[in-house]
PDB file of N, CA and C in Angstrom:
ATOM      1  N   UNK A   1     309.914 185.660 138.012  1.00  0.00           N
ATOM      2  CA  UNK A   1     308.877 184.658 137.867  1.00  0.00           C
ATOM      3  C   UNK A   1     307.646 185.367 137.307  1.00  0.00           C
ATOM      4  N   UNK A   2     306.991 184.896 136.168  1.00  0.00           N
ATOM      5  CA  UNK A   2     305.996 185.554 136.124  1.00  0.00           C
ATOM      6  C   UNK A   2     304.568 184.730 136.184  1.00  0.00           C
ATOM      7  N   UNK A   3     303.797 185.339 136.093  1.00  0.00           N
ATOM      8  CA  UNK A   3     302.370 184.827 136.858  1.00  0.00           C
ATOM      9  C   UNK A   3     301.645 185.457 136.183  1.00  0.00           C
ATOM     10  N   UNK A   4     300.475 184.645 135.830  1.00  0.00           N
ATOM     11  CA  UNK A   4     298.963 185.128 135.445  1.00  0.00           C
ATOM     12  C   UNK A   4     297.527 184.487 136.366  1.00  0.00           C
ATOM     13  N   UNK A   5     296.732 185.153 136.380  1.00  0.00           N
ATOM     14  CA  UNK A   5     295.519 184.440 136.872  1.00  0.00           C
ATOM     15  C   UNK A   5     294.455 184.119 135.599  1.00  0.00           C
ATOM     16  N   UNK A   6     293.362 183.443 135.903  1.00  0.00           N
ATOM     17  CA  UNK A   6     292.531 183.272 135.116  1.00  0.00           C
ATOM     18  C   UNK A   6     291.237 182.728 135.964  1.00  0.00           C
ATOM     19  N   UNK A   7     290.222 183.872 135.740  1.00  0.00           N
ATOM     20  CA  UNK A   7     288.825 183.857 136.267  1.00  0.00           C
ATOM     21  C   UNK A   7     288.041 183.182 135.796  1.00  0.00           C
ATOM     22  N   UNK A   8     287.054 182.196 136.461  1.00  0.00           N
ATOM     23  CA  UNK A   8     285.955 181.436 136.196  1.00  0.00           C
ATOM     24  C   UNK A   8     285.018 182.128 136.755  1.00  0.00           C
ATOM     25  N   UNK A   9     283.702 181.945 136.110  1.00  0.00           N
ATOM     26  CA  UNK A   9     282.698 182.606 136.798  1.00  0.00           C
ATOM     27  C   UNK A   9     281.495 181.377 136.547  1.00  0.00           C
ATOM     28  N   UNK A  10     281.483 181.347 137.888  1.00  0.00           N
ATOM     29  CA  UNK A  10     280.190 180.423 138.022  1.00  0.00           C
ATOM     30  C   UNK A  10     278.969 180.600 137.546  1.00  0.00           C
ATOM     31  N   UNK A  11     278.301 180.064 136.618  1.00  0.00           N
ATOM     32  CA  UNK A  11     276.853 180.425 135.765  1.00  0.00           C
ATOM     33  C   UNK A  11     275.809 180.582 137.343  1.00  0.00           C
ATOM     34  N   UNK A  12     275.638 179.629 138.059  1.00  0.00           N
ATOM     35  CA  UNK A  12     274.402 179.131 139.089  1.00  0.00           C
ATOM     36  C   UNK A  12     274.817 180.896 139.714  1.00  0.00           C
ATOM     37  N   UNK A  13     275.678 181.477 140.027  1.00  0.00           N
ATOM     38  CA  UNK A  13     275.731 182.759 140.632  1.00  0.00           C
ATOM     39  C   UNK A  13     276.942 183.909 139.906  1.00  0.00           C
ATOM     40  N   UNK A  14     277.005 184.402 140.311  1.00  0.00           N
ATOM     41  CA  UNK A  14     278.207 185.453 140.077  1.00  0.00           C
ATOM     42  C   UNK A  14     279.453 185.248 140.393  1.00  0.00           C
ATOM     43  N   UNK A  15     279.868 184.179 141.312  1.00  0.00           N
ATOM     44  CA  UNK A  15     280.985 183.888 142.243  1.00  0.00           C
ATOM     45  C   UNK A  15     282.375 183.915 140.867  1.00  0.00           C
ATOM     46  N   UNK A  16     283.086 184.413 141.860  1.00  0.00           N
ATOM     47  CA  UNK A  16     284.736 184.515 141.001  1.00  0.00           C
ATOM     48  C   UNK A  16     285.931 183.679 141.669  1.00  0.00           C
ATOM     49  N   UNK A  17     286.671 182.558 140.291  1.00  0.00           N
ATOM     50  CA  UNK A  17     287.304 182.072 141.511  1.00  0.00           C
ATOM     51  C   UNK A  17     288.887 182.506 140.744  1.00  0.00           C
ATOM     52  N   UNK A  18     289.701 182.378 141.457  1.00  0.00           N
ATOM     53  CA  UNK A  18     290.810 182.647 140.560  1.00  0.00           C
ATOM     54  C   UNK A  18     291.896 181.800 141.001  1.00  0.00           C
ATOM     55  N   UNK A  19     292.495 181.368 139.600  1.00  0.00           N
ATOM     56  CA  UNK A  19     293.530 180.232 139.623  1.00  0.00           C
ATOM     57  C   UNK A  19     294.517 180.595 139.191  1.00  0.00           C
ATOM     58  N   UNK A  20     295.786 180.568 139.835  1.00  0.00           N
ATOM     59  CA  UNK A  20     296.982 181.151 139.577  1.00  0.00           C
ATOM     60  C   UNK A  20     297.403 180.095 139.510  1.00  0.00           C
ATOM     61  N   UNK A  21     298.892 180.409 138.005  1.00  0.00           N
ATOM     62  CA  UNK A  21     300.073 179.248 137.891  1.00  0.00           C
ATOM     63  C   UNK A  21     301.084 179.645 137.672  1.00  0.00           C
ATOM     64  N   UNK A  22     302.120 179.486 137.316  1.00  0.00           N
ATOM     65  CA  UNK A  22     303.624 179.622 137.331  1.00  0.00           C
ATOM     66  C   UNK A  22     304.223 178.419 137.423  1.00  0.00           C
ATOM     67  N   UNK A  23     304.612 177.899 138.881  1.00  0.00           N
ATOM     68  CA  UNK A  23     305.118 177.028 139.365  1.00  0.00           C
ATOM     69  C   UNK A  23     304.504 174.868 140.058  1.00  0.00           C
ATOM     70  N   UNK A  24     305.165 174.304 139.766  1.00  0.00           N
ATOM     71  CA  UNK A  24     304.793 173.187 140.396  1.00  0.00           C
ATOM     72  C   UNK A  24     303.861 173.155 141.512  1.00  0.00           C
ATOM     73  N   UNK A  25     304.182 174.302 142.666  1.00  0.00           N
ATOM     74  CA  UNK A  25     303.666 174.679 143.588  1.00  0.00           C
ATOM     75  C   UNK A  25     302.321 175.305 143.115  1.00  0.00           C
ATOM     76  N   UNK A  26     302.520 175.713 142.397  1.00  0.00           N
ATOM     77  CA  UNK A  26     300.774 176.622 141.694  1.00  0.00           C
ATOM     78  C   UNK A  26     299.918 175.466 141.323  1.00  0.00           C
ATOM     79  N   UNK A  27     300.966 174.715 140.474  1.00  0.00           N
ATOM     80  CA  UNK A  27     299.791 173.549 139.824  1.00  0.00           C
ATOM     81  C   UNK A  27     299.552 172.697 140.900  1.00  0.00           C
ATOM     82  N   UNK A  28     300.061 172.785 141.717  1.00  0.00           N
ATOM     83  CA  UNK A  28     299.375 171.969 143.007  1.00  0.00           C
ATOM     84  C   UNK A  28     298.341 172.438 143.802  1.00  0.00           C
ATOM     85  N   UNK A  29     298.386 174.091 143.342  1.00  0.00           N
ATOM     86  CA  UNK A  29     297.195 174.520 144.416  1.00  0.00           C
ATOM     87  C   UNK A  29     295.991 174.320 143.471  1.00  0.00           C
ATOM     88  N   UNK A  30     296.601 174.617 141.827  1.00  0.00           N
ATOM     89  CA  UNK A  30     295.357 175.019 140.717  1.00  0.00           C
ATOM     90  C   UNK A  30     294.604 173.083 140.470  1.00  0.00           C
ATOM     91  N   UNK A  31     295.487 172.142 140.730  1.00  0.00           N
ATOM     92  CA  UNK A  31     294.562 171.064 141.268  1.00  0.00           C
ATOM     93  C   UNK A  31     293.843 170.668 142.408  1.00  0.00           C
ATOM     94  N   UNK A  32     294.122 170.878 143.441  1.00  0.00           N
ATOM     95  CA  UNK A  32     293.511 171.703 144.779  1.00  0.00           C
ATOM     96  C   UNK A  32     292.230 172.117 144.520  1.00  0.00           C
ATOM     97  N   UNK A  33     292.193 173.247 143.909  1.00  0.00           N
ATOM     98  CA  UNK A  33     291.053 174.047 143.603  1.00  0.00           C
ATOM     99  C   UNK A  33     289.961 173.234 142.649  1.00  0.00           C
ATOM    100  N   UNK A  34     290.780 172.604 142.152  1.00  0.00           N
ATOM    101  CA  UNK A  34     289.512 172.135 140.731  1.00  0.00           C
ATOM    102  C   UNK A  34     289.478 170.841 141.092  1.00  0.00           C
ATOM    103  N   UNK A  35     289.811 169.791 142.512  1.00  0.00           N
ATOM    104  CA  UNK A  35     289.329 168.909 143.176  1.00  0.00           C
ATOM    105  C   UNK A  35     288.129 169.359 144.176  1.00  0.00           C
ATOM    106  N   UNK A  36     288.658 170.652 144.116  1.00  0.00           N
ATOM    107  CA  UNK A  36     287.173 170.907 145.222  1.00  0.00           C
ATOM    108  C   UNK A  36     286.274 171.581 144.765  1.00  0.00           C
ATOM    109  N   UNK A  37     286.079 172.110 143.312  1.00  0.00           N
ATOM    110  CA  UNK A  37     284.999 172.751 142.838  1.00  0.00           C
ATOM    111  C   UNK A  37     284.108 171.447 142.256  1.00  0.00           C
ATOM    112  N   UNK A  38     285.079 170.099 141.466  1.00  0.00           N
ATOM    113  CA  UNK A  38     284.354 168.853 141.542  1.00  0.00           C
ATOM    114  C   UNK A  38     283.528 168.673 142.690  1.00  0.00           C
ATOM    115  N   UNK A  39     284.242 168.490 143.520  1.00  0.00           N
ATOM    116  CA  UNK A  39     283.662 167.759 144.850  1.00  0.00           C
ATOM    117  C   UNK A  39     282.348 168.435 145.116  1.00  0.00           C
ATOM    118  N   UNK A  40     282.209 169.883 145.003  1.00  0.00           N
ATOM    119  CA  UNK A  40     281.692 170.911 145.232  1.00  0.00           C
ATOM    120  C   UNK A  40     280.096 170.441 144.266  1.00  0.00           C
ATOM    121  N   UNK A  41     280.515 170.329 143.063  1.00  0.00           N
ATOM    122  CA  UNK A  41     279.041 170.358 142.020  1.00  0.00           C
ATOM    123  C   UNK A  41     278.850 169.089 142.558  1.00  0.00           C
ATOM    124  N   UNK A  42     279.584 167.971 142.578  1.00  0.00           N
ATOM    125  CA  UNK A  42     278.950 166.438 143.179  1.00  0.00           C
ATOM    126  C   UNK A  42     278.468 166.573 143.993  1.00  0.00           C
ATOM    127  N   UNK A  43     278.585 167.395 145.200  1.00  0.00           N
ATOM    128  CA  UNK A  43     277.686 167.310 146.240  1.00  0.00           C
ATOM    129  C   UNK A  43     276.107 167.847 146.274  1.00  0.00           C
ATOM    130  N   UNK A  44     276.308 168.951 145.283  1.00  0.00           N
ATOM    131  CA  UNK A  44     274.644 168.936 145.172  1.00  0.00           C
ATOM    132  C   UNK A  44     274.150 168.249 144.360  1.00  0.00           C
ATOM    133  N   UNK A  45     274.816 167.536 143.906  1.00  0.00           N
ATOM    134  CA  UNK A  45     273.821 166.964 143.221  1.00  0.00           C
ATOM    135  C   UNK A  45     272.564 166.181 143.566  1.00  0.00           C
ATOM    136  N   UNK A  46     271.288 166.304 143.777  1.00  0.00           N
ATOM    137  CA  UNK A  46     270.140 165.668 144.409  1.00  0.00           C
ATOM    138  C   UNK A  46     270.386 163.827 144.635  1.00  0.00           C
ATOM    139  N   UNK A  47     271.199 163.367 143.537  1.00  0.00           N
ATOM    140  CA  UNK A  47     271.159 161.605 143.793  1.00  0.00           C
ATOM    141  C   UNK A  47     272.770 161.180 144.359  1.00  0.00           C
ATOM    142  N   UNK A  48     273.112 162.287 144.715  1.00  0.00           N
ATOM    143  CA  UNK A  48     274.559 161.757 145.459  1.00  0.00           C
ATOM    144  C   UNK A  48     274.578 161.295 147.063  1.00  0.00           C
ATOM    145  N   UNK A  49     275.313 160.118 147.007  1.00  0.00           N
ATOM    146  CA  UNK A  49     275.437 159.337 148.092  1.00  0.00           C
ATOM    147  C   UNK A  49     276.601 160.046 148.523  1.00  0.00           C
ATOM    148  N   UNK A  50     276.664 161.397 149.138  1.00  0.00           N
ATOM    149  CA  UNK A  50     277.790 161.862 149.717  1.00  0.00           C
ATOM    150  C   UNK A  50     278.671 161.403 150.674  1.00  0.00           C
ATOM    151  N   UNK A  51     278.149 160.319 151.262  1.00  0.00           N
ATOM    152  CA  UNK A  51     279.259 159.674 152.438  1.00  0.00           C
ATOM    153  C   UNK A  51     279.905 158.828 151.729  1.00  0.00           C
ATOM    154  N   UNK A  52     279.796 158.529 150.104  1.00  0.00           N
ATOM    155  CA  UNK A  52     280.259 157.587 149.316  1.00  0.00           C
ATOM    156  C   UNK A  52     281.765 158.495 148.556  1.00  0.00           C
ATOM    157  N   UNK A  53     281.460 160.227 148.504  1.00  0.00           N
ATOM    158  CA  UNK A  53     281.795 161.151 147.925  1.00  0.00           C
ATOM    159  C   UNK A  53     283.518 160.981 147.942  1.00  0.00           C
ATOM    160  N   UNK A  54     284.470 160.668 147.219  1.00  0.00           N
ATOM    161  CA  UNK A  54     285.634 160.844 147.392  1.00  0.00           C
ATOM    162  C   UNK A  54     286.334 160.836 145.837  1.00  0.00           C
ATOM    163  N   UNK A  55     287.754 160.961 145.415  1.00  0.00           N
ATOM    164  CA  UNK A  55     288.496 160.729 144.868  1.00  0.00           C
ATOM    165  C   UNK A  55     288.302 159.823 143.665  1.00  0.00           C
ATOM    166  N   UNK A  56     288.296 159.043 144.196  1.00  0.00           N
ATOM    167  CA  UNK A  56     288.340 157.282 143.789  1.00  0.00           C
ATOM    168  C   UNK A  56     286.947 156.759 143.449  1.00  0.00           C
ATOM    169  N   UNK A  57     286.103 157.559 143.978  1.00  0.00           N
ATOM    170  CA  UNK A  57     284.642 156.815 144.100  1.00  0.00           C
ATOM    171  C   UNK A  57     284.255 156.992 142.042  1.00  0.00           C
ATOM    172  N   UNK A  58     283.439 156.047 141.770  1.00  0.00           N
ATOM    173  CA  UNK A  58     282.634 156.166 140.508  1.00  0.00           C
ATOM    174  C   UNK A  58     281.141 156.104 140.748  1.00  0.00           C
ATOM    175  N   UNK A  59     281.091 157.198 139.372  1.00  0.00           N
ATOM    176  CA  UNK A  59     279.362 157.364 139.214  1.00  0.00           C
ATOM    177  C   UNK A  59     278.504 156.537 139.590  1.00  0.00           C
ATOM    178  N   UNK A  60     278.567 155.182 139.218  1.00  0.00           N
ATOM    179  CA  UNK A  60     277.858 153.979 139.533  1.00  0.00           C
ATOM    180  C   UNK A  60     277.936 154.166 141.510  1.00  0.00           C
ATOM    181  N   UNK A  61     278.984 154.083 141.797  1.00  0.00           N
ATOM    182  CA  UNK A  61     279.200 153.862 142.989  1.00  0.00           C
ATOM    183  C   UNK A  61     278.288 154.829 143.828  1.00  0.00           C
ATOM    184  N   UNK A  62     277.988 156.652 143.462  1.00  0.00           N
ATOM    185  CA  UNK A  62     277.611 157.432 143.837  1.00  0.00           C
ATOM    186  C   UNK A  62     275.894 157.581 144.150  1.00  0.00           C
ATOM    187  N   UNK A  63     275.552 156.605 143.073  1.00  0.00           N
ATOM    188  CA  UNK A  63     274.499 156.755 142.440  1.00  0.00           C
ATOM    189  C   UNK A  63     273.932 157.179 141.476  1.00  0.00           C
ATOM    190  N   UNK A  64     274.699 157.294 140.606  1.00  0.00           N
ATOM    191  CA  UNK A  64     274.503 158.118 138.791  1.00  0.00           C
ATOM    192  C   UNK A  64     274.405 156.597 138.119  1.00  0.00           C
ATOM    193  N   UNK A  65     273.408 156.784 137.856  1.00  0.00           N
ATOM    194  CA  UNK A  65     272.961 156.203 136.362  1.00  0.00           C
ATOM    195  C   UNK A  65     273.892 156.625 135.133  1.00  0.00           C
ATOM    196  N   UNK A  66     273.748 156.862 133.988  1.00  0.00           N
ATOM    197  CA  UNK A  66     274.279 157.231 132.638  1.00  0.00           C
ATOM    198  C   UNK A  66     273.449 158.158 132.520  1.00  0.00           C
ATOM    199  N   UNK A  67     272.483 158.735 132.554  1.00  0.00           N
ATOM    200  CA  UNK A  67     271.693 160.101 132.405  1.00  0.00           C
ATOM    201  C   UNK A  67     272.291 160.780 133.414  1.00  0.00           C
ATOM    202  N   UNK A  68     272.172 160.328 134.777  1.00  0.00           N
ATOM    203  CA  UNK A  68     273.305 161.423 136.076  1.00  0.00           C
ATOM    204  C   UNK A  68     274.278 161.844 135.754  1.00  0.00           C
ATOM    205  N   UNK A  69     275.475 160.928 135.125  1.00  0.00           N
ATOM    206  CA  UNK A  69     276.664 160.660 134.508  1.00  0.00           C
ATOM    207  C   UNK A  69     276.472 162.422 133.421  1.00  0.00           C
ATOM    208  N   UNK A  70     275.716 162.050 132.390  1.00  0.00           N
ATOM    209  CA  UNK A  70     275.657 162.789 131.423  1.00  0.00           C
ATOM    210  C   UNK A  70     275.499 164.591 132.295  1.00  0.00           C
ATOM    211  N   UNK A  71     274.145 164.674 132.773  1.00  0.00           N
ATOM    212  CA  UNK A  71     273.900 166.039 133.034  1.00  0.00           C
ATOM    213  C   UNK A  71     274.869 166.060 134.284  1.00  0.00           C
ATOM    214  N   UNK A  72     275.983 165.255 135.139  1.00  0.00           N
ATOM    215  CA  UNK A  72     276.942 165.812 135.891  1.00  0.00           C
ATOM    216  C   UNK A  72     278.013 166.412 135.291  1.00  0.00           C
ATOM    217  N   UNK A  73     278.344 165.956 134.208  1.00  0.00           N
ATOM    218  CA  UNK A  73     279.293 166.414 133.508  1.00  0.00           C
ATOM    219  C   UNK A  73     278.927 168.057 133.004  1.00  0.00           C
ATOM    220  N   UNK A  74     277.368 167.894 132.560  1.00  0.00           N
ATOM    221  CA  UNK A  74     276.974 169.154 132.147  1.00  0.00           C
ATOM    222  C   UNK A  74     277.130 169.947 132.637  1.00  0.00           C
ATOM    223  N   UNK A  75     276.765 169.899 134.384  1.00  0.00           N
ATOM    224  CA  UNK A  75     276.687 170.855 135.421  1.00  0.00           C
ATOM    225  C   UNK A  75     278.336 170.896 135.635  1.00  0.00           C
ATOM    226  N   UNK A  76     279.375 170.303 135.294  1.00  0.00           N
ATOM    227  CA  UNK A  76     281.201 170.613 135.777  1.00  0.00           C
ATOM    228  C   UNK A  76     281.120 172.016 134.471  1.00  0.00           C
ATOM    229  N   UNK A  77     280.668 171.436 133.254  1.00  0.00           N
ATOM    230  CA  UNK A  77     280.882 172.745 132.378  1.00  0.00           C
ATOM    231  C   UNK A  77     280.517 173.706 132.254  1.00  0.00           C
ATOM    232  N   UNK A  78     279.119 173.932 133.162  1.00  0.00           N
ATOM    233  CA  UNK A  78     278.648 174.888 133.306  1.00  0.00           C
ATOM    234  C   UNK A  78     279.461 175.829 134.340  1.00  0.00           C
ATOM    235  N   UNK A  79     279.897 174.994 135.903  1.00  0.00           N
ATOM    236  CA  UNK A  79     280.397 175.498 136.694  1.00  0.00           C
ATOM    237  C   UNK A  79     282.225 176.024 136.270  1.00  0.00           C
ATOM    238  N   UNK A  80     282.846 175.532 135.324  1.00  0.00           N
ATOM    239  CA  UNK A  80     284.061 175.861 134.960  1.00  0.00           C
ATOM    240  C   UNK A  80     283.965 176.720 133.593  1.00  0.00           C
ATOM    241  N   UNK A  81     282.975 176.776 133.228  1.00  0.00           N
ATOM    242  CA  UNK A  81     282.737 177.275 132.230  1.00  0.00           C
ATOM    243  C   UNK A  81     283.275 177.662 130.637  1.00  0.00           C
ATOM    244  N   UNK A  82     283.551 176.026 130.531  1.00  0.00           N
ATOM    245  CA  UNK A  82     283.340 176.054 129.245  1.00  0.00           C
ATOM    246  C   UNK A  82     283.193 174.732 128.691  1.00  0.00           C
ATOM    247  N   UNK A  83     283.206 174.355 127.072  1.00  0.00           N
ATOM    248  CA  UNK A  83     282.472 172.563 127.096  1.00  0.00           C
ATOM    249  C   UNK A  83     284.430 171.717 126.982  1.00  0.00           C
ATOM    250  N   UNK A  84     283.876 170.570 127.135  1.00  0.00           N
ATOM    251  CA  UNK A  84     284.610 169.645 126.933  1.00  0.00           C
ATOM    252  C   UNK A  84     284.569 168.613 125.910  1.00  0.00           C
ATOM    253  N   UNK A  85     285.452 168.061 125.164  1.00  0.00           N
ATOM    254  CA  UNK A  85     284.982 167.311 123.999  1.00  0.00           C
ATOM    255  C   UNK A  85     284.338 166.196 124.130  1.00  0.00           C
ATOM    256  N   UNK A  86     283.668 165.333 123.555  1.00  0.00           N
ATOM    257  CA  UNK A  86     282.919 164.968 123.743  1.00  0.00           C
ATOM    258  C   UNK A  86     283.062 163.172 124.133  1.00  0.00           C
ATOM    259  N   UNK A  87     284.225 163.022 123.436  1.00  0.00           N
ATOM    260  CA  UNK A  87     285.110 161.732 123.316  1.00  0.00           C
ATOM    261  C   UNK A  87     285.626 161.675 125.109  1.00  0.00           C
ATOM    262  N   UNK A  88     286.063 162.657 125.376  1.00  0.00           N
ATOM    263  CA  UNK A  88     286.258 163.049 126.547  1.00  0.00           C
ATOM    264  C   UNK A  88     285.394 162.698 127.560  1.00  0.00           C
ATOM    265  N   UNK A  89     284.357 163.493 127.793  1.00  0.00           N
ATOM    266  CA  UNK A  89     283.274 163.454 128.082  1.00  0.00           C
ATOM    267  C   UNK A  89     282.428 161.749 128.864  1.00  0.00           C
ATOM    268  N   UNK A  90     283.035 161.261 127.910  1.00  0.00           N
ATOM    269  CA  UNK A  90     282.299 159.518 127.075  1.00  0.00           C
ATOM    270  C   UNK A  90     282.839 158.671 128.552  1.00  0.00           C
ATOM    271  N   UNK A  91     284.548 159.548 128.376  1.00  0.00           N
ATOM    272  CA  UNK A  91     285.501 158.599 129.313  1.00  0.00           C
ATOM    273  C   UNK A  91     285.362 158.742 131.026  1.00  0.00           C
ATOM    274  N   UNK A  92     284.513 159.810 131.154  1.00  0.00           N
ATOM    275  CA  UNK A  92     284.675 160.132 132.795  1.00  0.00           C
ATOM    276  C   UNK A  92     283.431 159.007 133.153  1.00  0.00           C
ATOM    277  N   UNK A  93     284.117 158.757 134.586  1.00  0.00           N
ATOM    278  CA  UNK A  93     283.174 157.344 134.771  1.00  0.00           C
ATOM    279  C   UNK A  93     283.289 157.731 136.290  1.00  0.00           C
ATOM    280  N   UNK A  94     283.752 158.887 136.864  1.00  0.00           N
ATOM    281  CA  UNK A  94     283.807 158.991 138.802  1.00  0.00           C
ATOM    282  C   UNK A  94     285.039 159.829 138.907  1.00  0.00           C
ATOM    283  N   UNK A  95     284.848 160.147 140.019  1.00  0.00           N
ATOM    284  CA  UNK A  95     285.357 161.322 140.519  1.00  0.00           C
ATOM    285  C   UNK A  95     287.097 161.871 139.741  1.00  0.00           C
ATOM    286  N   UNK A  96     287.610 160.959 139.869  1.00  0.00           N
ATOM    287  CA  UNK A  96     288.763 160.851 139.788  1.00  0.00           C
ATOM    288  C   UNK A  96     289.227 161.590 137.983  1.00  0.00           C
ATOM    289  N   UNK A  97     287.871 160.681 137.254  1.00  0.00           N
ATOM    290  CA  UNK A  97     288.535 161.123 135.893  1.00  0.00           C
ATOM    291  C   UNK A  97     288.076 162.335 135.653  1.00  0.00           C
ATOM    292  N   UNK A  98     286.883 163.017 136.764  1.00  0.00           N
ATOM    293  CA  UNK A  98     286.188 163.993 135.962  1.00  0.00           C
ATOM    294  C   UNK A  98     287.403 165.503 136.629  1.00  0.00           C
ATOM    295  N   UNK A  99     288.252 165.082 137.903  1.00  0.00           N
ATOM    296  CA  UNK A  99     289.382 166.123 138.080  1.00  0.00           C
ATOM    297  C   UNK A  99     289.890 165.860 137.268  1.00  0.00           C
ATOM    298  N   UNK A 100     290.734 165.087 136.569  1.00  0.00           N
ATOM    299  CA  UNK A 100     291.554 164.731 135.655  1.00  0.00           C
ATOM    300  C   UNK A 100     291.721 165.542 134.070  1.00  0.00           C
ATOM    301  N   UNK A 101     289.842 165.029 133.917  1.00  0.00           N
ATOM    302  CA  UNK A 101     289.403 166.111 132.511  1.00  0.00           C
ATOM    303  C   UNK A 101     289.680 167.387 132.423  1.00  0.00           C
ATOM    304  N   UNK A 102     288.959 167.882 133.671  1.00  0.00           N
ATOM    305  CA  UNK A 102     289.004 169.348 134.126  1.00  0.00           C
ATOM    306  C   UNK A 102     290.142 170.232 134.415  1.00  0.00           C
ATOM    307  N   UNK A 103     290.550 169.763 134.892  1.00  0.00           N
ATOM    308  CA  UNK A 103     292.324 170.038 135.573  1.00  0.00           C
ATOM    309  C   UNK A 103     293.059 170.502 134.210  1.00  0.00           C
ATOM    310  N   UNK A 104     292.795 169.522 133.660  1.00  0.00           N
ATOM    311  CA  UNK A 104     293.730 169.405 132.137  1.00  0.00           C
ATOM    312  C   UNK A 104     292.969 170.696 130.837  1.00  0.00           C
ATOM    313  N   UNK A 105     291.724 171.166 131.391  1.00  0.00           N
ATOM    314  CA  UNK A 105     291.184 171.528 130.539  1.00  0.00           C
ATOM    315  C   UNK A 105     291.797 173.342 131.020  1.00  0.00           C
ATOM    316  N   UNK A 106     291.558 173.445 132.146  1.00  0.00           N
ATOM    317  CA  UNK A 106     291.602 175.046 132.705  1.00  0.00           C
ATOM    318  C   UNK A 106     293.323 175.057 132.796  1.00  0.00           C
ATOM    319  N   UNK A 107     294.343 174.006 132.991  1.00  0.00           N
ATOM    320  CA  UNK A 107     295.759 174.097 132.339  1.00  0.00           C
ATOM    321  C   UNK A 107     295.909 174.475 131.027  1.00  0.00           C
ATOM    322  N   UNK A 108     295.426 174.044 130.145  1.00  0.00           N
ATOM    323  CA  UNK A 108     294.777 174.474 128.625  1.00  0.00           C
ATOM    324  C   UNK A 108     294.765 175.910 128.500  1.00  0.00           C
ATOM    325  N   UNK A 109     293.702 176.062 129.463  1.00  0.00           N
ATOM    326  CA  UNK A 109     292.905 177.663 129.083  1.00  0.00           C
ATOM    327  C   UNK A 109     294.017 178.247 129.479  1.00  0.00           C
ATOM    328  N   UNK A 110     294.758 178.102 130.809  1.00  0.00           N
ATOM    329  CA  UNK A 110     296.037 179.036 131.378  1.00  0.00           C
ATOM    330  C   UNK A 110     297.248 179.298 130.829  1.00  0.00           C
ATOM    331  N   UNK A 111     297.260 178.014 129.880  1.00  0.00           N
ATOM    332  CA  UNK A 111     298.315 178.181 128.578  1.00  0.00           C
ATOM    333  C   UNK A 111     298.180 179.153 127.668  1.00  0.00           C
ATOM    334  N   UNK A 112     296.870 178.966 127.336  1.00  0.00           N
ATOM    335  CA  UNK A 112     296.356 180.077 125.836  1.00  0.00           C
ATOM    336  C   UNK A 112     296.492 180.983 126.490  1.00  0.00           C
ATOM    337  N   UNK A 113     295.922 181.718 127.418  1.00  0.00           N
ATOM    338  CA  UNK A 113     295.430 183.428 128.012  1.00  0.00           C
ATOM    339  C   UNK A 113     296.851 183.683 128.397  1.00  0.00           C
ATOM    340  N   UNK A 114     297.980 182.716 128.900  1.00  0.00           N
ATOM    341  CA  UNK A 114     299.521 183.187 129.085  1.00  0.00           C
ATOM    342  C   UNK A 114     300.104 183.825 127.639  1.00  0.00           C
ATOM    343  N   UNK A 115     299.702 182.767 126.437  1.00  0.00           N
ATOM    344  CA  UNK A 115     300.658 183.181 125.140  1.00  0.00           C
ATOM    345  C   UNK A 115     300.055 184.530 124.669  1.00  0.00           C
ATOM    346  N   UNK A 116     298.668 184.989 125.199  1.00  0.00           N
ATOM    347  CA  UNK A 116     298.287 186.147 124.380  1.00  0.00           C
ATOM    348  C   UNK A 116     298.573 187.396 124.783  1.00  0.00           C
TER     349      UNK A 116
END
């Protein structure tokens, strides 16, 4: 079986997180992880209704306006570190799509850094 990791480094600090894949079982933990680094930037965010905070919940629902909306997304790319397209971007509307984006994006990255 072989295995790679791939390091994120959080801009707001130094922190290192590392996401391993291989297996079904991996991609279950490597969504795991990038449900809770979401959850993680949503919660600071200053206008979040955190007892609202879940899965399922949307921006509207949270308390994001379309400017919240916008610089939350900013702050996921900052914290995963790197951008997302923009069409993309357009479509996240709450919690759910912004794991979805993300998830799919650092599967991406774990693809490329595997073939090289």
């Amino acid at each position: 079986m072989f295995l790679r990791a791939l390091r994120l480094i959080n801009p707001m600090g130094l922190q290192y997180r590392t996401f391993r894949f291989c297996s079904t079982t991996q991609n279950k933990e490597l969504l795991e992880e990038v449900t809770a680094k979401v959850l993680q930037v949503m919660k600071s965010a200053a206008k979040c209704k955190v007892e609202k905070l879940s899965e399922k919940a949307t921006f509207e629902e949270l308390g994001f306006d379309s400017l919240d909306a916008v610089e939350m997304v900013v702050a996921l790319e900052e914290n995963f570190g790197f951008d997302i397209q923009n069409e993309e971007a357009e479509r996240i509307k709450g919690v759910g799509e912004a794991i979805a984006v993300f998830y799919k994006y650092v599967v991406q990255r774990n693809s490329t850094s595997v073939k090289q």
